[in-house]
N, C-alpha and C. Protein backbone atom coordinates (compact mmCIF):
# COMPACT_ATOMS: atom_id res chain seq x y z
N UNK A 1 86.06 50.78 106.19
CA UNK A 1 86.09 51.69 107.31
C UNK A 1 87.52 52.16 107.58
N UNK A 2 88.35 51.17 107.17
CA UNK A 2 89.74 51.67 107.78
C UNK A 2 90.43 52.82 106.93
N UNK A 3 89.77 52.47 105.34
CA UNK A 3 90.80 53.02 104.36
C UNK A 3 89.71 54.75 104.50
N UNK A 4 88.45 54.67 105.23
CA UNK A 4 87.88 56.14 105.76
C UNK A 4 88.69 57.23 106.38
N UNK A 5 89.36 56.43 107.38
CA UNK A 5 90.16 56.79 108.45
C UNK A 5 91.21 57.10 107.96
N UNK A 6 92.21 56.47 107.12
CA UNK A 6 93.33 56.46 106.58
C UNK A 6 93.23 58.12 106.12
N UNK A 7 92.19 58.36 105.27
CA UNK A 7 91.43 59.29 104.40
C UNK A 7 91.92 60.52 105.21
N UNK A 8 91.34 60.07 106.21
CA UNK A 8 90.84 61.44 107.28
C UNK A 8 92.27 62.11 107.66
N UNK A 9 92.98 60.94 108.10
CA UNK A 9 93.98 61.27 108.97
C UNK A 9 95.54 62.01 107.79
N UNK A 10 95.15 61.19 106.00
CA UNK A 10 96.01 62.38 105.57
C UNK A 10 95.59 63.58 105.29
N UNK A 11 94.08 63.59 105.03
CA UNK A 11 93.67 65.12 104.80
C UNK A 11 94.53 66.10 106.57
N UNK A 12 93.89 65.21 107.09
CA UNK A 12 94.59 66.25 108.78
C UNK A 12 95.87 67.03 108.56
N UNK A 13 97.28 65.84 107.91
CA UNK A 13 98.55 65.60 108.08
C UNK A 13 98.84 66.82 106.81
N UNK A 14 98.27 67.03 105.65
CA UNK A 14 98.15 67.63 104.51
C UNK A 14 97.29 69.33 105.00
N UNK A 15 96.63 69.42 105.63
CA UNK A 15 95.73 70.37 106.13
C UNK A 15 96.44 71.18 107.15
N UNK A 16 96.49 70.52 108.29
CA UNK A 16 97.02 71.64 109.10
C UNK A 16 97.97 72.67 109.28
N UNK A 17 99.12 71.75 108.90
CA UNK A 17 100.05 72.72 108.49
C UNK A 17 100.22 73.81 107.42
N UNK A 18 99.17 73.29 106.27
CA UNK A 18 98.65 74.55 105.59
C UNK A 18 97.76 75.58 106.48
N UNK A 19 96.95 75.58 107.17
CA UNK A 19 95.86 76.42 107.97
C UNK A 19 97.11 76.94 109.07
N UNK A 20 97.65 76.34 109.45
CA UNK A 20 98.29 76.81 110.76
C UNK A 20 99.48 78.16 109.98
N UNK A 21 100.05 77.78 108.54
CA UNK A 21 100.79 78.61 108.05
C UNK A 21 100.12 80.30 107.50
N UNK A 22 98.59 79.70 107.24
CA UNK A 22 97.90 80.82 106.84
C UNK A 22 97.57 81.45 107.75
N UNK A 23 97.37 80.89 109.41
CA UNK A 23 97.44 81.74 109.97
C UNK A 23 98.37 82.65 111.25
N UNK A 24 99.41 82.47 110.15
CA UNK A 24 100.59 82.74 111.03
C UNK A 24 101.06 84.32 110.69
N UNK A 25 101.44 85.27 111.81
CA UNK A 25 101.43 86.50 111.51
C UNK A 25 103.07 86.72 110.73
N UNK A 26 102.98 87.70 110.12
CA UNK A 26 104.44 88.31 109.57
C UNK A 26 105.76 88.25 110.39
N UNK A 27 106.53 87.85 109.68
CA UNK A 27 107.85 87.24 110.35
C UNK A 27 109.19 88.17 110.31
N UNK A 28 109.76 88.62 111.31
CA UNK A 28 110.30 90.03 111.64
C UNK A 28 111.90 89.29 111.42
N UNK A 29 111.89 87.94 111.39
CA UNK A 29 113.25 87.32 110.83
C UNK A 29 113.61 87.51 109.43
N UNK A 30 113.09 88.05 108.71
CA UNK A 30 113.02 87.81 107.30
C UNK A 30 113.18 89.13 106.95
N UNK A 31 113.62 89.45 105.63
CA UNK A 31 113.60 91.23 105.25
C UNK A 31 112.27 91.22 104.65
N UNK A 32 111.71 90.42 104.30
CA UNK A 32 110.41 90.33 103.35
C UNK A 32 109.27 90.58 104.52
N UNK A 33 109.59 89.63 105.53
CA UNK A 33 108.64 89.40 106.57
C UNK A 33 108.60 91.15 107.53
N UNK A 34 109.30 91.15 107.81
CA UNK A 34 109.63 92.73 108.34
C UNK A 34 109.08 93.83 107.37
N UNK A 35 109.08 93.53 106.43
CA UNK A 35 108.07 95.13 105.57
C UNK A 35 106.60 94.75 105.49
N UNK A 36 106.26 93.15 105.32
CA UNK A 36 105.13 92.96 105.83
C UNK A 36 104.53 92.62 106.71
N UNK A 37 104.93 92.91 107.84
CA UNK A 37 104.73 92.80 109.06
C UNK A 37 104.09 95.14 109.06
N UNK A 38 105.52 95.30 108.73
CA UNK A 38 104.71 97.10 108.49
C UNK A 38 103.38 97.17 107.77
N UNK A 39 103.47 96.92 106.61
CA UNK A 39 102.28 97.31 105.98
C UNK A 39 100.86 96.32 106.64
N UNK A 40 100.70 95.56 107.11
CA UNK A 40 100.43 94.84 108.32
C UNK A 40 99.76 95.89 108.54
N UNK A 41 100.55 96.06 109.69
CA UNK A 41 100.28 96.70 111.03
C UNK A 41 99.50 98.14 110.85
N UNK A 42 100.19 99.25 109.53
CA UNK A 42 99.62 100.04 108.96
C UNK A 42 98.32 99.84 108.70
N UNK A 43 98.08 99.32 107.94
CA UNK A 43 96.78 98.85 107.27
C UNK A 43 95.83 98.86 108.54
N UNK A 44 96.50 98.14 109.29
CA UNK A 44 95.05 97.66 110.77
C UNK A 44 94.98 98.64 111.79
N UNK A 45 95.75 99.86 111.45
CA UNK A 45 95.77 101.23 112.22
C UNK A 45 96.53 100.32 113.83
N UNK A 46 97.72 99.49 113.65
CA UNK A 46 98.35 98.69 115.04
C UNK A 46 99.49 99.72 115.21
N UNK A 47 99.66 100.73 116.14
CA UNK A 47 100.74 101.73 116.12
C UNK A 47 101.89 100.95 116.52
N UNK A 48 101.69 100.34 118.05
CA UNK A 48 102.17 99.48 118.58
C UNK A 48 103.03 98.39 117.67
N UNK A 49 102.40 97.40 116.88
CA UNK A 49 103.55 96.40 115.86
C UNK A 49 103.75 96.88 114.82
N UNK A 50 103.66 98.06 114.06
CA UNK A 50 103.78 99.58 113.22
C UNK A 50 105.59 99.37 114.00
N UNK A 51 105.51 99.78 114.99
CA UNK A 51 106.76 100.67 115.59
C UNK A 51 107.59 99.02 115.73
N UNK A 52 106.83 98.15 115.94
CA UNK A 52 107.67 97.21 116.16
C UNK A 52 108.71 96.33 115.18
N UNK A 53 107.74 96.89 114.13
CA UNK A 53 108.53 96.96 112.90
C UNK A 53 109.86 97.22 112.47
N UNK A 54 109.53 98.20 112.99
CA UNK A 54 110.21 100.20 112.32
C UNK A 54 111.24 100.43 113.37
N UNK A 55 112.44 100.50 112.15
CA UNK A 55 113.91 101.20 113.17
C UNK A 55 112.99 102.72 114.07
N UNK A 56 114.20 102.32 115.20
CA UNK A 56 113.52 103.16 116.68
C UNK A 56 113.52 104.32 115.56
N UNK A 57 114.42 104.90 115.80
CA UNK A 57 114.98 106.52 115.44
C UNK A 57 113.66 107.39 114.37
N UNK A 58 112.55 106.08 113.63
CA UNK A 58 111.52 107.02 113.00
C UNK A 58 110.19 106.27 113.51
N UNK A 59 110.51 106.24 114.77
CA UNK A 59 109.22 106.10 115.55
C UNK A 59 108.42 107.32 115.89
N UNK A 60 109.13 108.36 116.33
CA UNK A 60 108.43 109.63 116.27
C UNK A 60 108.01 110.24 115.46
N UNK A 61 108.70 109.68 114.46
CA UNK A 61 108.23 110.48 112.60
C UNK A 61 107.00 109.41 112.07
N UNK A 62 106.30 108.18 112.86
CA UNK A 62 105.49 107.67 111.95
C UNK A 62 103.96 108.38 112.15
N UNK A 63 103.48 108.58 111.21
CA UNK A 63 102.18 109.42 111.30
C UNK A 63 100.99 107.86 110.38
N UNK A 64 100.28 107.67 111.84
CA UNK A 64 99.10 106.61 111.31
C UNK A 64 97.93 107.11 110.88
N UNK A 65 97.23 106.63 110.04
CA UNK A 65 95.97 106.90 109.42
C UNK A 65 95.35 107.53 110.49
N UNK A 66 95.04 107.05 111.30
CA UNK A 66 93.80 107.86 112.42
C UNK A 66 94.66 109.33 112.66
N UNK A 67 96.08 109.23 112.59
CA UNK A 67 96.37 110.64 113.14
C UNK A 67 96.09 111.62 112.03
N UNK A 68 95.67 111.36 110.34
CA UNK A 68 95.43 112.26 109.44
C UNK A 68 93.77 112.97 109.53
N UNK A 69 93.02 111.67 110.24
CA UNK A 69 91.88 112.70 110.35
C UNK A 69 91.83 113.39 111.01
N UNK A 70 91.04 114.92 110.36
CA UNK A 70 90.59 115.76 111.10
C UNK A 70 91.59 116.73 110.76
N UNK A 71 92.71 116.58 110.34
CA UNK A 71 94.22 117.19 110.29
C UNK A 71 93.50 117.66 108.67
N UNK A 72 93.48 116.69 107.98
CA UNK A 72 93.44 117.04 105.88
C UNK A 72 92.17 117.52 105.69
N UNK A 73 91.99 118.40 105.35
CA UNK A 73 90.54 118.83 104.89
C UNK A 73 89.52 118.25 105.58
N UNK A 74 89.91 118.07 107.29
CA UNK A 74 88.58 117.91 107.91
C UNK A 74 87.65 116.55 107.81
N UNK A 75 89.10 115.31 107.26
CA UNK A 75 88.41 114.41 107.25
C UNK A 75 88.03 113.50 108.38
N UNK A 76 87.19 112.63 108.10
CA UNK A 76 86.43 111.86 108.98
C UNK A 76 87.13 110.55 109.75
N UNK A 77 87.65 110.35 107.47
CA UNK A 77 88.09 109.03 108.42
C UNK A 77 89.29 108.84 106.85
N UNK A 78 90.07 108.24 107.20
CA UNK A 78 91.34 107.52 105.97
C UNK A 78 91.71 106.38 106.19
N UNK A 79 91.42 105.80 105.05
CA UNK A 79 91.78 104.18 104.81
C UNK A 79 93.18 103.89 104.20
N UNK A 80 93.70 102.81 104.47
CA UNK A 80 94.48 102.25 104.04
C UNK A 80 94.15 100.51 103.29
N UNK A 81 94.21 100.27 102.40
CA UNK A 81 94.09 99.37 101.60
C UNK A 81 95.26 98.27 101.27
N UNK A 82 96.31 97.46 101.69
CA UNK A 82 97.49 96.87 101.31
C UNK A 82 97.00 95.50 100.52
N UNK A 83 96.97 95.36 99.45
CA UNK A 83 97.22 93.56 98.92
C UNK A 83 98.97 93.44 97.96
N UNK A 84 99.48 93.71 99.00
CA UNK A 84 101.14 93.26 98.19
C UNK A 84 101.67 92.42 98.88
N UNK A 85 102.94 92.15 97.84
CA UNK A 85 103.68 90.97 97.70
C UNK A 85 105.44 91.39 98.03
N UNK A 86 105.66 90.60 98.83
CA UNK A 86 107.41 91.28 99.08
C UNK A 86 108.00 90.38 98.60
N UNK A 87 109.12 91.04 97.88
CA UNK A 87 110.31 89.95 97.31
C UNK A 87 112.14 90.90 98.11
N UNK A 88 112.64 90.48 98.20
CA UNK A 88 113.90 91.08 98.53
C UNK A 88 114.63 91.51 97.19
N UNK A 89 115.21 92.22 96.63
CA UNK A 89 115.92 92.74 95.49
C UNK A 89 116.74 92.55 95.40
N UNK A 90 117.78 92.18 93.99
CA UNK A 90 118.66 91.91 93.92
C UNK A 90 120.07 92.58 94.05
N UNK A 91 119.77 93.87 94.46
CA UNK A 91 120.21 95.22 94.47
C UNK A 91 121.23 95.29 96.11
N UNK A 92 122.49 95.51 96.03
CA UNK A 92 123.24 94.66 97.06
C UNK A 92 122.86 96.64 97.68
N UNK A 93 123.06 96.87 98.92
CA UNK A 93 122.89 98.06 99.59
C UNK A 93 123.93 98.18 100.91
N UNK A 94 124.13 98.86 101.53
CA UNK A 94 125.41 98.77 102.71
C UNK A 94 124.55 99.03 104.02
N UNK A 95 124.82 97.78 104.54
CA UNK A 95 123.72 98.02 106.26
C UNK A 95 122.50 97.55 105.97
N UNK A 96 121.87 96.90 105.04
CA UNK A 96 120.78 96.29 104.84
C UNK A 96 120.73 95.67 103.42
N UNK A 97 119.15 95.73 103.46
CA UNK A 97 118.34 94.86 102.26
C UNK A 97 117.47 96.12 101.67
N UNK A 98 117.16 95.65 100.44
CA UNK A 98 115.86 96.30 99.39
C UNK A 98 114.80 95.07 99.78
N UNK A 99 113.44 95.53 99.62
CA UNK A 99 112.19 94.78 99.88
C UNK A 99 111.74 95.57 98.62
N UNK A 100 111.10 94.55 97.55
CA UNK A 100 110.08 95.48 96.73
C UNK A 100 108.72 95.19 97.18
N UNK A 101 107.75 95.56 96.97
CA UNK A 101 106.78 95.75 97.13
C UNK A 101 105.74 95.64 95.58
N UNK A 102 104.82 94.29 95.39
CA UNK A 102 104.30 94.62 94.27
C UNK A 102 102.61 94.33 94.84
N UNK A 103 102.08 94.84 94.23
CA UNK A 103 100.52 94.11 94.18
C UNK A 103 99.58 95.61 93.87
N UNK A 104 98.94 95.77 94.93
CA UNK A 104 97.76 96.78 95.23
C UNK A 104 97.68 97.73 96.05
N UNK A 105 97.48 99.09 95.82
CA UNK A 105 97.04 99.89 97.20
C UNK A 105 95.75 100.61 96.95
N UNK A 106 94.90 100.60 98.28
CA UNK A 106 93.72 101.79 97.86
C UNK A 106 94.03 102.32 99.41
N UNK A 107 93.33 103.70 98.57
CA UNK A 107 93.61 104.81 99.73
C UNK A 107 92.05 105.31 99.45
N UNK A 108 91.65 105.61 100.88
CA UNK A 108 90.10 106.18 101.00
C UNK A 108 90.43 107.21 101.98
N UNK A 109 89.55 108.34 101.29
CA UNK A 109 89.31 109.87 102.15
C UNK A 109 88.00 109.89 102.83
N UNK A 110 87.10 110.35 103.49
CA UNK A 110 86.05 110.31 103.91
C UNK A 110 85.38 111.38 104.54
N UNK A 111 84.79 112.59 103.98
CA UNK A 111 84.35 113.75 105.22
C UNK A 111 82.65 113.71 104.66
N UNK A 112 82.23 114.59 105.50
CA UNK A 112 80.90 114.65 105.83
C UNK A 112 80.32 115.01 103.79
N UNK A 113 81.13 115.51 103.21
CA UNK A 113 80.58 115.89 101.68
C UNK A 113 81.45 114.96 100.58
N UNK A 114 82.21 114.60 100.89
CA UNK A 114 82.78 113.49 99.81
C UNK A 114 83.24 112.10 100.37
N UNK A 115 83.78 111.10 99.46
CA UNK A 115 84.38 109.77 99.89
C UNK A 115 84.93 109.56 98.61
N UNK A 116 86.08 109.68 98.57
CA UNK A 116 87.46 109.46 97.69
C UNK A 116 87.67 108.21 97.65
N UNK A 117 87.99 107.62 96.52
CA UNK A 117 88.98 107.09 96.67
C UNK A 117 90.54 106.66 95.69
N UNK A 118 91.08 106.51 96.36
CA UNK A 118 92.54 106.01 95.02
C UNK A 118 92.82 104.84 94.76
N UNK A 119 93.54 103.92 93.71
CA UNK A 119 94.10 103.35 93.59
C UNK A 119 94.75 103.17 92.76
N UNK A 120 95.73 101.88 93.04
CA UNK A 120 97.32 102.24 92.01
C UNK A 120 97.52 100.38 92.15
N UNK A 121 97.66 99.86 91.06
CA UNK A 121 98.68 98.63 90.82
C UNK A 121 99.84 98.92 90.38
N UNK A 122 100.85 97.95 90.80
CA UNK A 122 102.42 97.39 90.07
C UNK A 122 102.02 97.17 88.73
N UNK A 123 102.81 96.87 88.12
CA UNK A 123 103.08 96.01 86.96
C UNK A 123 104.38 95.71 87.45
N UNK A 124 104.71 93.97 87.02
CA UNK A 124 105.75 93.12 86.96
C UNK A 124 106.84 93.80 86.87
N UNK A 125 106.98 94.60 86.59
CA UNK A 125 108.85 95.31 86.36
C UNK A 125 108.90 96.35 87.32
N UNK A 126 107.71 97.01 87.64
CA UNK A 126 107.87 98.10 88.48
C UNK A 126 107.30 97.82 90.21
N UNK A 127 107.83 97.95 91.03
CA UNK A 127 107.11 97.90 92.60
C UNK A 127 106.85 99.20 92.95
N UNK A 128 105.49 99.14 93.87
CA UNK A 128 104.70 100.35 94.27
C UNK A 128 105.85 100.89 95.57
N UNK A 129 106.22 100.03 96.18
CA UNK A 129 107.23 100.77 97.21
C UNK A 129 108.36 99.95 96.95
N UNK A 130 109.80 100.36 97.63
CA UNK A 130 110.98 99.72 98.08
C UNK A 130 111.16 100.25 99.38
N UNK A 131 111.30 99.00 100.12
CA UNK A 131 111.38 99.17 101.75
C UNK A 131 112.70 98.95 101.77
N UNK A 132 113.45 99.74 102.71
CA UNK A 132 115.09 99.15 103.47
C UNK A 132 115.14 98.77 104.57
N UNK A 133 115.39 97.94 104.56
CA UNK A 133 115.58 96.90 105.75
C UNK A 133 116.81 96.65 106.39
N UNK A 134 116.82 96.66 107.75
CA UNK A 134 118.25 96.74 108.51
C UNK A 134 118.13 95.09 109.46
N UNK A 135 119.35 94.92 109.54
CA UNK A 135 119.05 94.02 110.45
C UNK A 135 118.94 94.31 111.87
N UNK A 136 118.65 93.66 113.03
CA UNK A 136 118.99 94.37 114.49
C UNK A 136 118.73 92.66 115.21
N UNK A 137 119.79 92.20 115.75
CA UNK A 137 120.12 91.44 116.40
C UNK A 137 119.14 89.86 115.69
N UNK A 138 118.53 89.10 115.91
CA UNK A 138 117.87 88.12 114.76
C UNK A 138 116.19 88.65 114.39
N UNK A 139 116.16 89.70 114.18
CA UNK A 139 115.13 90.34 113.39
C UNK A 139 115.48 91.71 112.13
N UNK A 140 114.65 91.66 111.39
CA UNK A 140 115.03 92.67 110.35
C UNK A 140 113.84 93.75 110.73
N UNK A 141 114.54 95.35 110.42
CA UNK A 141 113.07 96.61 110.95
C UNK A 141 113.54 97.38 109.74
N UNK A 142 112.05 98.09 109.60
CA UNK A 142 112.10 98.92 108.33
C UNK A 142 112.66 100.01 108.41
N UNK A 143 113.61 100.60 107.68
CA UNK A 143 114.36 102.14 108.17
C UNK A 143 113.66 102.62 107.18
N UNK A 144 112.93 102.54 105.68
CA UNK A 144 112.35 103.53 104.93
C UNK A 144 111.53 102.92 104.12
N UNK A 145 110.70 103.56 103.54
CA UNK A 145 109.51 103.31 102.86
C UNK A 145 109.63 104.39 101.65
N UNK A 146 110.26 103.85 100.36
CA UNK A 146 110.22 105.01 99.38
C UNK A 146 109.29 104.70 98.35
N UNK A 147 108.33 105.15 97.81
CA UNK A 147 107.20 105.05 96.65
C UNK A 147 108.77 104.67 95.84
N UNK A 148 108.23 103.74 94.67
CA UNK A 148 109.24 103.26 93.81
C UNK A 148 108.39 104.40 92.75
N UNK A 149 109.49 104.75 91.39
CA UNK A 149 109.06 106.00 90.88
C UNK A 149 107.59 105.32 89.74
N UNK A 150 106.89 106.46 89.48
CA UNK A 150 105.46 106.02 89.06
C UNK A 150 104.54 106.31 89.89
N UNK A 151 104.74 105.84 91.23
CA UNK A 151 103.92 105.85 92.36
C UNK A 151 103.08 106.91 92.58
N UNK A 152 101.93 107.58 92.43
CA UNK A 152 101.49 108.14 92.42
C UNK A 152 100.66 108.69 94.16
N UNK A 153 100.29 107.82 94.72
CA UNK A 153 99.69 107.69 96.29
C UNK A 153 101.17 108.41 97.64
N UNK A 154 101.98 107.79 97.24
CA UNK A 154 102.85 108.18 98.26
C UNK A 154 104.31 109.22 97.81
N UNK A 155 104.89 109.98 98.31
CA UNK A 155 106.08 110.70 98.21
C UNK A 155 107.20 109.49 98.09
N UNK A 156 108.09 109.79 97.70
CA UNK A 156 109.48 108.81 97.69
C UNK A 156 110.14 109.24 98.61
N UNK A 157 110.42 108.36 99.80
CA UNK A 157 111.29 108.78 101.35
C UNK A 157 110.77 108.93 101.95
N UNK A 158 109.36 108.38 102.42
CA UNK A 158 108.82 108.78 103.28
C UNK A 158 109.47 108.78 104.64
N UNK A 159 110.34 107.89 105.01
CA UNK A 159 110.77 107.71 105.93
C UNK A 159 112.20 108.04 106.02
N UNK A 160 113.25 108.82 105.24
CA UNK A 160 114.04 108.86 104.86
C UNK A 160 114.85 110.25 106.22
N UNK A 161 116.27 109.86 106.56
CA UNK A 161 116.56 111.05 107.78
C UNK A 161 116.52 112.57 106.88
């Protein structure tokens, strides 16, 4: 009975802190954590931790999925799809960080006569975006979002002055 207990109590000690880490949101201390904390927030149509992200100055320039319908050929509805991976780059920059961006994107269109959709993987050498990252007092915010070249889904600069 005891060595049951024993059982129990390291699965707990081994467990939680895994579950509690999985469910811990994106970390705005980090340059990694700060671009995924954006694509985050993007993805879940959150304008609000979107901006909270995102250096002030292109808060007025961010345009969210819900604001494209109805705007593009009358669509219904546009998805955003994110399964990526941030690494910081080794690439030294002045006033910040590089974030690459590798994994997955799908993009869905939706109107009353069609339903689109796109998608695009990385490969290992190449990332679908490079985010720049600034610091601002003990958090890092995204100043740009450039399609890394290949990219086919997004413009390069999207966010760029």
């Amino acid at each position: 009975m005891k060595s049951v207990k024993l059982t129990w109590v390291a699965l707990a000690v081994l467990l939680v802190p895994a579950l509690l880490t999985a469910c811990d949101s994106a970390d705005l201390g980090t340059p990694e954590g700060a671009a995924e904390a954006f694509f985050d927030a993007y993805e879940n149509e959150d304008e609000d931790a979107a901006k909270e992200a995102l250096c002030e100055r292109h808060h007025e320039e961010l345009v969210m999925p819900d604001d494209l319908e109805g705007v593009l050929s009358d669509l219904d509805e546009v998805e955003f799809d994110f399964d990526l991976q941030f690494h910081e780059s080794d690439e030294d920059i002045e006033n910040g960080k590089l974030v690459e961006a590798y994994g997955r994107v799908r993009l869905r269109f939706v109107n009353d006569d069609r339903d689109v959709e796109f998608k695009q993987h990385s490969r290992d050498d190449a990332p679908l975006f490079v985010v720049t990252v600034v610091e601002d007092g003990d958090d890092w915010q995204v100043c740009d979002v450039g399609a890394a070249s290949g990219s086919v889904l997004f413009p390069p600069g999207n966010l760029e002055d």
